[in-house]
C-alpha atoms as a PDB file:
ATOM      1  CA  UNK A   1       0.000   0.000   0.000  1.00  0.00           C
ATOM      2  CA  UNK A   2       1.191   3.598  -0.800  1.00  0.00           C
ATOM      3  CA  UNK A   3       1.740   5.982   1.767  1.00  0.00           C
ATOM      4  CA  UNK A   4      -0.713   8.826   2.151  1.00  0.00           C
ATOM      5  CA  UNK A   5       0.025  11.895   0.800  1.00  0.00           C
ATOM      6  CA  UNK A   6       1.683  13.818   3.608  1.00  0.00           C
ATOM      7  CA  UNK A   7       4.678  10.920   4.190  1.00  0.00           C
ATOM      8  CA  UNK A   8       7.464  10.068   1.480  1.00  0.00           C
ATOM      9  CA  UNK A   9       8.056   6.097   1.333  1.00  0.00           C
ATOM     10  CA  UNK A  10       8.869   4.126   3.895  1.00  0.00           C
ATOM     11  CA  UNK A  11      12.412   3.475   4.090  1.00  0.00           C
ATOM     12  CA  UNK A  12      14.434   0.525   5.504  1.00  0.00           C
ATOM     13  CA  UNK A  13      17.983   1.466   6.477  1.00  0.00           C
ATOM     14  CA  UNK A  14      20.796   1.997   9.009  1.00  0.00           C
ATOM     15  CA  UNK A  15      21.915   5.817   8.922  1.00  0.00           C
ATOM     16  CA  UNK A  16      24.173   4.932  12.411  1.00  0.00           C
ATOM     17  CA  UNK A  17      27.752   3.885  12.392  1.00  0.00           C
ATOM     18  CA  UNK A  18      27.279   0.694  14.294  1.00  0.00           C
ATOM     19  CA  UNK A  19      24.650  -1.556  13.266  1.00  0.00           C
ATOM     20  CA  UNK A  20      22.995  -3.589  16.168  1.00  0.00           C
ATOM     21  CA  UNK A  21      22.602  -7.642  15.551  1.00  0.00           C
ATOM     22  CA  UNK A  22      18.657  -7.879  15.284  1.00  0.00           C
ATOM     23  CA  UNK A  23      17.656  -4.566  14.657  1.00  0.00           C
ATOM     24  CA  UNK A  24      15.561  -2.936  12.150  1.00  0.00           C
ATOM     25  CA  UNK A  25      15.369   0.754  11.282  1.00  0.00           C
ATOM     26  CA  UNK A  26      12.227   2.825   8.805  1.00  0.00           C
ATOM     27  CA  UNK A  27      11.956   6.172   8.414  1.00  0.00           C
ATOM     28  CA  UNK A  28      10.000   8.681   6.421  1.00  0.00           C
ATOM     29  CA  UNK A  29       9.547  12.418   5.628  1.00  0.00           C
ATOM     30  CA  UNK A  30       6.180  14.120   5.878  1.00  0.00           C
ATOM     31  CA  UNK A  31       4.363  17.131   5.383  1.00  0.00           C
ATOM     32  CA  UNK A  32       1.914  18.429   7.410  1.00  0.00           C
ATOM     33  CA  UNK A  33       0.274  20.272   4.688  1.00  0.00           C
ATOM     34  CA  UNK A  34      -0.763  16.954   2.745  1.00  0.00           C
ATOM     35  CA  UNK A  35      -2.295  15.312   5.808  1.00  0.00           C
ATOM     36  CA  UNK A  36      -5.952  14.531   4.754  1.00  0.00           C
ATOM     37  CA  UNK A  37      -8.969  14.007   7.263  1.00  0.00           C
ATOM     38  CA  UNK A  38      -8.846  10.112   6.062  1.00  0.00           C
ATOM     39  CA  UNK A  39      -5.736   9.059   6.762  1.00  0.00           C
ATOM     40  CA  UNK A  40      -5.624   7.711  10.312  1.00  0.00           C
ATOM     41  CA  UNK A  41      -8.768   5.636   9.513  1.00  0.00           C
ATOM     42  CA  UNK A  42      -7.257   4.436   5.536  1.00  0.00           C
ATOM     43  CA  UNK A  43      -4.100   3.266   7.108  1.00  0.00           C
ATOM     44  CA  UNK A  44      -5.289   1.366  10.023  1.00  0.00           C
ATOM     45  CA  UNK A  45      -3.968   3.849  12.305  1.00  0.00           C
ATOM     46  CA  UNK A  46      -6.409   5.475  15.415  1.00  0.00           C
ATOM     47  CA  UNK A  47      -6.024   8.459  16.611  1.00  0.00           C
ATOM     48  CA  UNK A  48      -5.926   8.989  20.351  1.00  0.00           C
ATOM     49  CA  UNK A  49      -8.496  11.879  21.465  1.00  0.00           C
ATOM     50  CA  UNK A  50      -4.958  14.051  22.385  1.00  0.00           C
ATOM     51  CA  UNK A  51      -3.979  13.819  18.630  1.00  0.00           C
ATOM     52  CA  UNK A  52      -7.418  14.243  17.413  1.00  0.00           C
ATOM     53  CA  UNK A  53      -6.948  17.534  19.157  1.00  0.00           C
ATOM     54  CA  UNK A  54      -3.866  18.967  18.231  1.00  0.00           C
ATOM     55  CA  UNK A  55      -2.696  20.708  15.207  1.00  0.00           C
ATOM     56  CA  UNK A  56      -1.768  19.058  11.823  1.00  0.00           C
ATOM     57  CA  UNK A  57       1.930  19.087  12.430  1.00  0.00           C
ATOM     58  CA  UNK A  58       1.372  16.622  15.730  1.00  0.00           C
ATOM     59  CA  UNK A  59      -1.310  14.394  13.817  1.00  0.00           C
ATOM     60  CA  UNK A  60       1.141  14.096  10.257  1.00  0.00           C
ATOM     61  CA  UNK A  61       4.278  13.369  12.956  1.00  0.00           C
ATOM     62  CA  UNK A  62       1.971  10.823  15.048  1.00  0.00           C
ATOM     63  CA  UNK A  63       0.922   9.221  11.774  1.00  0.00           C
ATOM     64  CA  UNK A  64       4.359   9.031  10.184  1.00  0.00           C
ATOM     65  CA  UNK A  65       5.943   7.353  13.365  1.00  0.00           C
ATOM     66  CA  UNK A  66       3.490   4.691  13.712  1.00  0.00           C
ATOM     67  CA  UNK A  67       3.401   3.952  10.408  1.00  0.00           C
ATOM     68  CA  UNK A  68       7.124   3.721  10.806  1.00  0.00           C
ATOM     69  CA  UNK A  69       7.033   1.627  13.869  1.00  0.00           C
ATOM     70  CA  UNK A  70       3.961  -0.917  12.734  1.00  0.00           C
ATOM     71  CA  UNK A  71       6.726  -1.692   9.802  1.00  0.00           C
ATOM     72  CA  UNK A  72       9.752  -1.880  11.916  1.00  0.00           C
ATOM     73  CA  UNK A  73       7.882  -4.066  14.040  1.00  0.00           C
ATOM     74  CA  UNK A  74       6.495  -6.337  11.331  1.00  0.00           C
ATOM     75  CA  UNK A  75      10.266  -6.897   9.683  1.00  0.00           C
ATOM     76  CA  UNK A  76      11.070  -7.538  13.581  1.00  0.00           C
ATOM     77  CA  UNK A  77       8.436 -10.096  15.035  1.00  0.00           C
ATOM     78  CA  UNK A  78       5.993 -10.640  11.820  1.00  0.00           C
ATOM     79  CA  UNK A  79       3.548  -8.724  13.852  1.00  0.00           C
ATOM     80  CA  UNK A  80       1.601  -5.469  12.171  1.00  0.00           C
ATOM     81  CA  UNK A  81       1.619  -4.045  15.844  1.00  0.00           C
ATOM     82  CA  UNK A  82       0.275  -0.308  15.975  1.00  0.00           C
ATOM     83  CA  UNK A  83       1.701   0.936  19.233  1.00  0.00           C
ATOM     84  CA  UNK A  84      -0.997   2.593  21.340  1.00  0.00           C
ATOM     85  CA  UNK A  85      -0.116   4.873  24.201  1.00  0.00           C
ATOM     86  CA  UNK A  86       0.399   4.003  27.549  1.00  0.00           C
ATOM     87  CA  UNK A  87      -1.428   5.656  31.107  1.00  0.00           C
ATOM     88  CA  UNK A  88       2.660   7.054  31.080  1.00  0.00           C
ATOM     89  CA  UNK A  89       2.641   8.512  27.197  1.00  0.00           C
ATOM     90  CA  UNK A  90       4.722   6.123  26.246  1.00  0.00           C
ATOM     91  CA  UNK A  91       4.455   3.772  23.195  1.00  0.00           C
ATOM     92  CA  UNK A  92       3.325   0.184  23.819  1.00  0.00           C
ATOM     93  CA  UNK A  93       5.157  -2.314  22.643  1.00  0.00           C
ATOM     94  CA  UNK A  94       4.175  -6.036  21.500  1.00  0.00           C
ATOM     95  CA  UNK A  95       5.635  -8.868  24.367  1.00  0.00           C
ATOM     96  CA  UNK A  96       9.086  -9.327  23.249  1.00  0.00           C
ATOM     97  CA  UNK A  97      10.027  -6.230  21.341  1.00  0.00           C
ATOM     98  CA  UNK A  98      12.073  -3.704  22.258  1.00  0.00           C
ATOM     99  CA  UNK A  99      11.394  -0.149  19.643  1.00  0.00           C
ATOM    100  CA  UNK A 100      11.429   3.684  20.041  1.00  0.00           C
ATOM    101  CA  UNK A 101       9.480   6.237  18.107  1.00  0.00           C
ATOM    102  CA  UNK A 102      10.896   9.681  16.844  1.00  0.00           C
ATOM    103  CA  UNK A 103      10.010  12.296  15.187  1.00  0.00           C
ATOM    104  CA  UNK A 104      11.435  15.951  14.249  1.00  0.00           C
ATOM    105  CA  UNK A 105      11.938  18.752  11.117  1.00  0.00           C
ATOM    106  CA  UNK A 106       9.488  16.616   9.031  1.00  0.00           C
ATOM    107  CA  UNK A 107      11.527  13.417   9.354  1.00  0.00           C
ATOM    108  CA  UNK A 108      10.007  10.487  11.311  1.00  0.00           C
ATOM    109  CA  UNK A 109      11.463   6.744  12.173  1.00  0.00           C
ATOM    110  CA  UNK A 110      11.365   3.758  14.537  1.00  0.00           C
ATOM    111  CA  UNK A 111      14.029   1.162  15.501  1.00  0.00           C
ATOM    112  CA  UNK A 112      12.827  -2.537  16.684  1.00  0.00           C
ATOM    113  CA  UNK A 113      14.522  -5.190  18.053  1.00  0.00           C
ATOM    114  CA  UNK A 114      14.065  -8.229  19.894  1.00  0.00           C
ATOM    115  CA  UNK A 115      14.100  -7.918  23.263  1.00  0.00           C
ATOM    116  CA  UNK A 116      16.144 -11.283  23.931  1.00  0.00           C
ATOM    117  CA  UNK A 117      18.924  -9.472  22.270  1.00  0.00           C
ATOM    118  CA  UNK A 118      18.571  -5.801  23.237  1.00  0.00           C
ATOM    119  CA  UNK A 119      16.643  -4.615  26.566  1.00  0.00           C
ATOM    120  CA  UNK A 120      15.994  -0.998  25.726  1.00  0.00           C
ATOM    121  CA  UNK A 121      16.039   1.276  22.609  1.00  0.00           C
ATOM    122  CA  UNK A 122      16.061   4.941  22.671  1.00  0.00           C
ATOM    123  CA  UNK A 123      16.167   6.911  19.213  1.00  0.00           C
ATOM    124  CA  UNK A 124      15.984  10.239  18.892  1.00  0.00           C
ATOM    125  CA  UNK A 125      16.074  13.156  16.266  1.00  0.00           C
ATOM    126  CA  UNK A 126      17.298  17.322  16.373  1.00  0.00           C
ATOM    127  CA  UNK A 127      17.633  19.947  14.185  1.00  0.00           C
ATOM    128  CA  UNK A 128      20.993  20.920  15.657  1.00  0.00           C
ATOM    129  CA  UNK A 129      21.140  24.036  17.291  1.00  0.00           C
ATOM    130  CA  UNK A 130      22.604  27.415  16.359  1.00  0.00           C
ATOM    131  CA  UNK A 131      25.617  28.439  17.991  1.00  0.00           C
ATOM    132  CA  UNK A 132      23.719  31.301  19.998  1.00  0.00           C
ATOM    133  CA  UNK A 133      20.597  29.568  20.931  1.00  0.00           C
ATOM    134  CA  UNK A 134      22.678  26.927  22.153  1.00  0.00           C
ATOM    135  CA  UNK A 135      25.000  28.727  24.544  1.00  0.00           C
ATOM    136  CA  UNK A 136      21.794  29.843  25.613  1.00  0.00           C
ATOM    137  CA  UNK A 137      20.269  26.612  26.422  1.00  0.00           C
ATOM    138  CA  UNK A 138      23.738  25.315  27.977  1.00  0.00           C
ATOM    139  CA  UNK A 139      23.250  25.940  31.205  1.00  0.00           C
ATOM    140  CA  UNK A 140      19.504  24.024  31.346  1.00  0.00           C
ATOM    141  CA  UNK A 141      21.107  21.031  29.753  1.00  0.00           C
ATOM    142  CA  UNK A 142      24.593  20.108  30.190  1.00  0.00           C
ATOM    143  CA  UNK A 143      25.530  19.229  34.139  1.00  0.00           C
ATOM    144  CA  UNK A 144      28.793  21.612  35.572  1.00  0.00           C
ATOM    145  CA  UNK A 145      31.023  19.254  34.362  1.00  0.00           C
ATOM    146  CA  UNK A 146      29.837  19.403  30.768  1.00  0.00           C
ATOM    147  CA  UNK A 147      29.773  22.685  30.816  1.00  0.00           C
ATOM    148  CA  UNK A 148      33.361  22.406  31.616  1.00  0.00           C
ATOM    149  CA  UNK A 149      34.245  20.324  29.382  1.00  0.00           C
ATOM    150  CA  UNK A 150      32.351  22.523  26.575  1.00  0.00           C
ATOM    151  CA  UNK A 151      34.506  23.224  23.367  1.00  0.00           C
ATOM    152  CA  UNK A 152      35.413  26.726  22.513  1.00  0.00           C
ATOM    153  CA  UNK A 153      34.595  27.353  19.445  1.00  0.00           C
ATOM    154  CA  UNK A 154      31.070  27.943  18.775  1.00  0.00           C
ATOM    155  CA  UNK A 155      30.407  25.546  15.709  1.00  0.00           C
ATOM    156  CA  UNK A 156      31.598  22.320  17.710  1.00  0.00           C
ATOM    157  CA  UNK A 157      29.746  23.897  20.869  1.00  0.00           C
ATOM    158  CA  UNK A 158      26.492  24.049  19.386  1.00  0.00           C
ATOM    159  CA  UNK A 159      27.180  19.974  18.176  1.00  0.00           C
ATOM    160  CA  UNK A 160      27.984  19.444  21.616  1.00  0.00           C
ATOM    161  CA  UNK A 161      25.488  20.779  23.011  1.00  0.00           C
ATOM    162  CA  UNK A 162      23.212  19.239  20.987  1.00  0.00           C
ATOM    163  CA  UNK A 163      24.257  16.095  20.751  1.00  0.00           C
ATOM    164  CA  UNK A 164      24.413  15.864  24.696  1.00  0.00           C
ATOM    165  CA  UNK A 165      20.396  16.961  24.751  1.00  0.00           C
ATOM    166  CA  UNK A 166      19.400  14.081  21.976  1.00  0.00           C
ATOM    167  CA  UNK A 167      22.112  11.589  23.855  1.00  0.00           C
ATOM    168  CA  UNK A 168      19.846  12.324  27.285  1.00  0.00           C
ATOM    169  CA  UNK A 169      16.595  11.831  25.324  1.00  0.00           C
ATOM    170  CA  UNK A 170      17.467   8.624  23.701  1.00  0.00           C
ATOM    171  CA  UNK A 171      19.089   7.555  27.114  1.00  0.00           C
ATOM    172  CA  UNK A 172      15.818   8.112  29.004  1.00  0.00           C
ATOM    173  CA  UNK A 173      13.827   6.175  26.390  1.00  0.00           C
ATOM    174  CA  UNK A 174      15.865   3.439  26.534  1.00  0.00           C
ATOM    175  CA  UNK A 175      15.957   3.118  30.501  1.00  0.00           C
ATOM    176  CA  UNK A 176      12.338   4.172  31.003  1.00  0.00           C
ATOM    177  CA  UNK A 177      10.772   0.938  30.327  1.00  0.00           C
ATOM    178  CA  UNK A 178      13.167  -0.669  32.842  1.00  0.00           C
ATOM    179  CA  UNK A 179      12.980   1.445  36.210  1.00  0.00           C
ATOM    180  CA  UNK A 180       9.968   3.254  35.233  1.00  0.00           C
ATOM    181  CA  UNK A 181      10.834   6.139  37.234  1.00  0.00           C
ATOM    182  CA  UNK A 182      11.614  10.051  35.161  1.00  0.00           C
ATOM    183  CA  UNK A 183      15.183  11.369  35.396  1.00  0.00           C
ATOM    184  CA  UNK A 184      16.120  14.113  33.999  1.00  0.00           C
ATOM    185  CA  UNK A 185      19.072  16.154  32.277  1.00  0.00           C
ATOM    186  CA  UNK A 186      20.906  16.734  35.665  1.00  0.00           C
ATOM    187  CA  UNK A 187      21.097  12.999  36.299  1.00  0.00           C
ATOM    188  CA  UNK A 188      23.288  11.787  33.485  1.00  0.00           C
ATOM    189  CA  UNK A 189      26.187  13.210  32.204  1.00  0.00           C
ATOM    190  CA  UNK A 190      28.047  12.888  28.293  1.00  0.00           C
ATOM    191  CA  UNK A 191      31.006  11.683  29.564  1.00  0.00           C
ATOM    192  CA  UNK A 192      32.824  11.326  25.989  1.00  0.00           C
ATOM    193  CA  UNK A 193      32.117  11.515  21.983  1.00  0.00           C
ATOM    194  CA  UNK A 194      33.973  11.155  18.817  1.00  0.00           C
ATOM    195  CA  UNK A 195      33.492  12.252  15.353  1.00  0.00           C
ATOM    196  CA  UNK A 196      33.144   8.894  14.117  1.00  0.00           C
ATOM    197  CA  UNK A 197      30.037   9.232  16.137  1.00  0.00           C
ATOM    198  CA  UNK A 198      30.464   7.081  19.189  1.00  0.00           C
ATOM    199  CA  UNK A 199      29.792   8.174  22.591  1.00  0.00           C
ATOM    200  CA  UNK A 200      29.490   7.666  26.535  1.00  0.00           C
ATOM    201  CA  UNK A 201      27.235   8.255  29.065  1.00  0.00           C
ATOM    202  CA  UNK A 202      27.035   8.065  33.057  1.00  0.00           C
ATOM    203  CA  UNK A 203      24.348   8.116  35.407  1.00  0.00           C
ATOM    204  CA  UNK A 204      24.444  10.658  37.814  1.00  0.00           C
ATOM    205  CA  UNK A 205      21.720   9.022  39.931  1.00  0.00           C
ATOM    206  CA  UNK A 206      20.611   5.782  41.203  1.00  0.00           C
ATOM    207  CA  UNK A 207      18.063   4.564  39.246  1.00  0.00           C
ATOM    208  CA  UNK A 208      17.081   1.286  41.213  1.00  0.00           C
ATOM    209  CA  UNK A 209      18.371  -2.244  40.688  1.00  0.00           C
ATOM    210  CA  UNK A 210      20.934  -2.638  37.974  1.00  0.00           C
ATOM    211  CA  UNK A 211      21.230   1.062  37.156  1.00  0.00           C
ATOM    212  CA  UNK A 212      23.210   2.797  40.171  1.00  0.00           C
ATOM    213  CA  UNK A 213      24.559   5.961  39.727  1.00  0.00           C
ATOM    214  CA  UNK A 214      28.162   5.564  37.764  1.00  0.00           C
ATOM    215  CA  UNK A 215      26.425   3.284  35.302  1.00  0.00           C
ATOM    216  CA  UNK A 216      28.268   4.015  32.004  1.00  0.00           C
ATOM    217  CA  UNK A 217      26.116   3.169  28.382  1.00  0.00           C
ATOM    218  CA  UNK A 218      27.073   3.995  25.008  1.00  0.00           C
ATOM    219  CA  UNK A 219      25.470   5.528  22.462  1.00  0.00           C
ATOM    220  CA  UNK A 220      25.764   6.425  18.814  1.00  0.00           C
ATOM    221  CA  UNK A 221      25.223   9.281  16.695  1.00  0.00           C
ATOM    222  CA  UNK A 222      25.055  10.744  13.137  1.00  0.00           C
ATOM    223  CA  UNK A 223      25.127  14.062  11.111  1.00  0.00           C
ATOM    224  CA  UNK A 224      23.356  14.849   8.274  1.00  0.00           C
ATOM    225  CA  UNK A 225      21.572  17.862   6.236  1.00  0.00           C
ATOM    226  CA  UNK A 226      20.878  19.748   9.906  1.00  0.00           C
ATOM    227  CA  UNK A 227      19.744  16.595  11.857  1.00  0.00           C
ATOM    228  CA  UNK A 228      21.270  14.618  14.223  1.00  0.00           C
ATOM    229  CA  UNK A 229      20.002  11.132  15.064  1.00  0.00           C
ATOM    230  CA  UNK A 230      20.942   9.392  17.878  1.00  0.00           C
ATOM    231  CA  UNK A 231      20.696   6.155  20.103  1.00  0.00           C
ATOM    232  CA  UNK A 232      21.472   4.401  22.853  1.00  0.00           C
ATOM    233  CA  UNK A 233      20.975   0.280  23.244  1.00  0.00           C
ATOM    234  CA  UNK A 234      20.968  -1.356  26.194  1.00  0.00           C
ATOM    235  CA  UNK A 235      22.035  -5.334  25.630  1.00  0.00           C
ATOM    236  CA  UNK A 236      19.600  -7.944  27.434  1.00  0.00           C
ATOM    237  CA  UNK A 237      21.662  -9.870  29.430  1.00  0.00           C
ATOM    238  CA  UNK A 238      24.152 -12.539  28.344  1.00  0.00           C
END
């Protein structure tokens, strides 16, 4: 079946540097324009009354990432699963499957994997900041010793500081689903990250069993056209 109007194809692919064993990516553009009052009910896809309500950019981004996920999911556990949303916001996922939804700058995608191979997925998308609105949003995102370990120049600040925002987002996905408790941006730091697009992360705070505080996860990035796409896996135990 086509896609409807306001999405570009569906599209199967791995835009990270490190490919995890098991998982599958799909992404899509849209266009909130093209959204049509059909859609959600031609492609299968029901609206919760919070989307119903919003404005066409939230309905065309809800509607690309579940289309997104339901094929993700499919190529992953042969199931057409559309994930409803939670009493917590959060996407539900089928027994077995670990995914994560995102969705920014017209550009939506979900990753899925089995969860006997990887615990948690967290993916997320930015536009990446401009150097002066993200000097200004420093100080509500990176912890002290971020801060400190800022670059100088502004260009490879404003990646930075970026990248450290998305890193926290995808991080918090990821863990979410296992201690089912918020954190915030205070309560992990970036400890590390390399052009090649690798990265680390620490907890700050104790998170309950299995995640205390100086808990160290990796994560993985990419550039491209303005956006930056990240994620962070956490393996199921051996």
């Amino acid at each position: 079946m086509a896609p409807p109007n306001c999405c570009s194809p569906l599209h199967t692919h791995w835009p990270l540097p490190e490919p995890l064993p098991g998982a599958v990516l799909v992404s899509c553009g849209f266009t909130p324009a093209h959204l049509q009052p059909g859609d959600f009910a031609t492609y299968g896809i029901a609206p919760p009354p919070s989307i119903q309500r919003s404005v066409a950019k939230r309905q065309a981004e809800f509607l690309a990432g579940r289309l997104c996920a339901r094929q993700a999911v499919q190529a992953v556990a042969g199931v057409p699963w559309v994930a409803p949303i939670g009493e917590d916001r959060a996407p539900v996922w089928p027994p077995g499957i670990s995914a994560s939804i995102t969705h920014g700058g017209g550009w939506a995608a979900c990753v899925a994997a089995p969860a006997k191979q990887w615990l948690g997925l967290g993916l997320d998308v930015e536009q990446l900041l401009p150097a002066e609105r993200a000097r200004r949003l420093a100080g509500e995102i990176l912890t002290p010793a971020e801060l400190a370990r800022l670059p100088t120049d502004d260009a490879t600040a404003a990646l930075a500081i970026t990248l450290t925002f998305s890193l926290k987002e995808s991080l918090f996905k990821a863990l979410y689903p296992q201690v089912l408790q918020r954190f915030y941006f205070e309560h992990a730091e970036l400890l590390e990250w390399s052009a090649q697009g690798q990265a680390h992360l620490r907890l700050l705070a104790d998170l309950g069993t299995g995640w205390p505080a100086g808990a160290v996860l990796r994560g993985q990035f990419q550039v491209a056209g303005g956006r930056l796409l990240s994620l962070v896996a956490v393996p199921a135990p051996a």
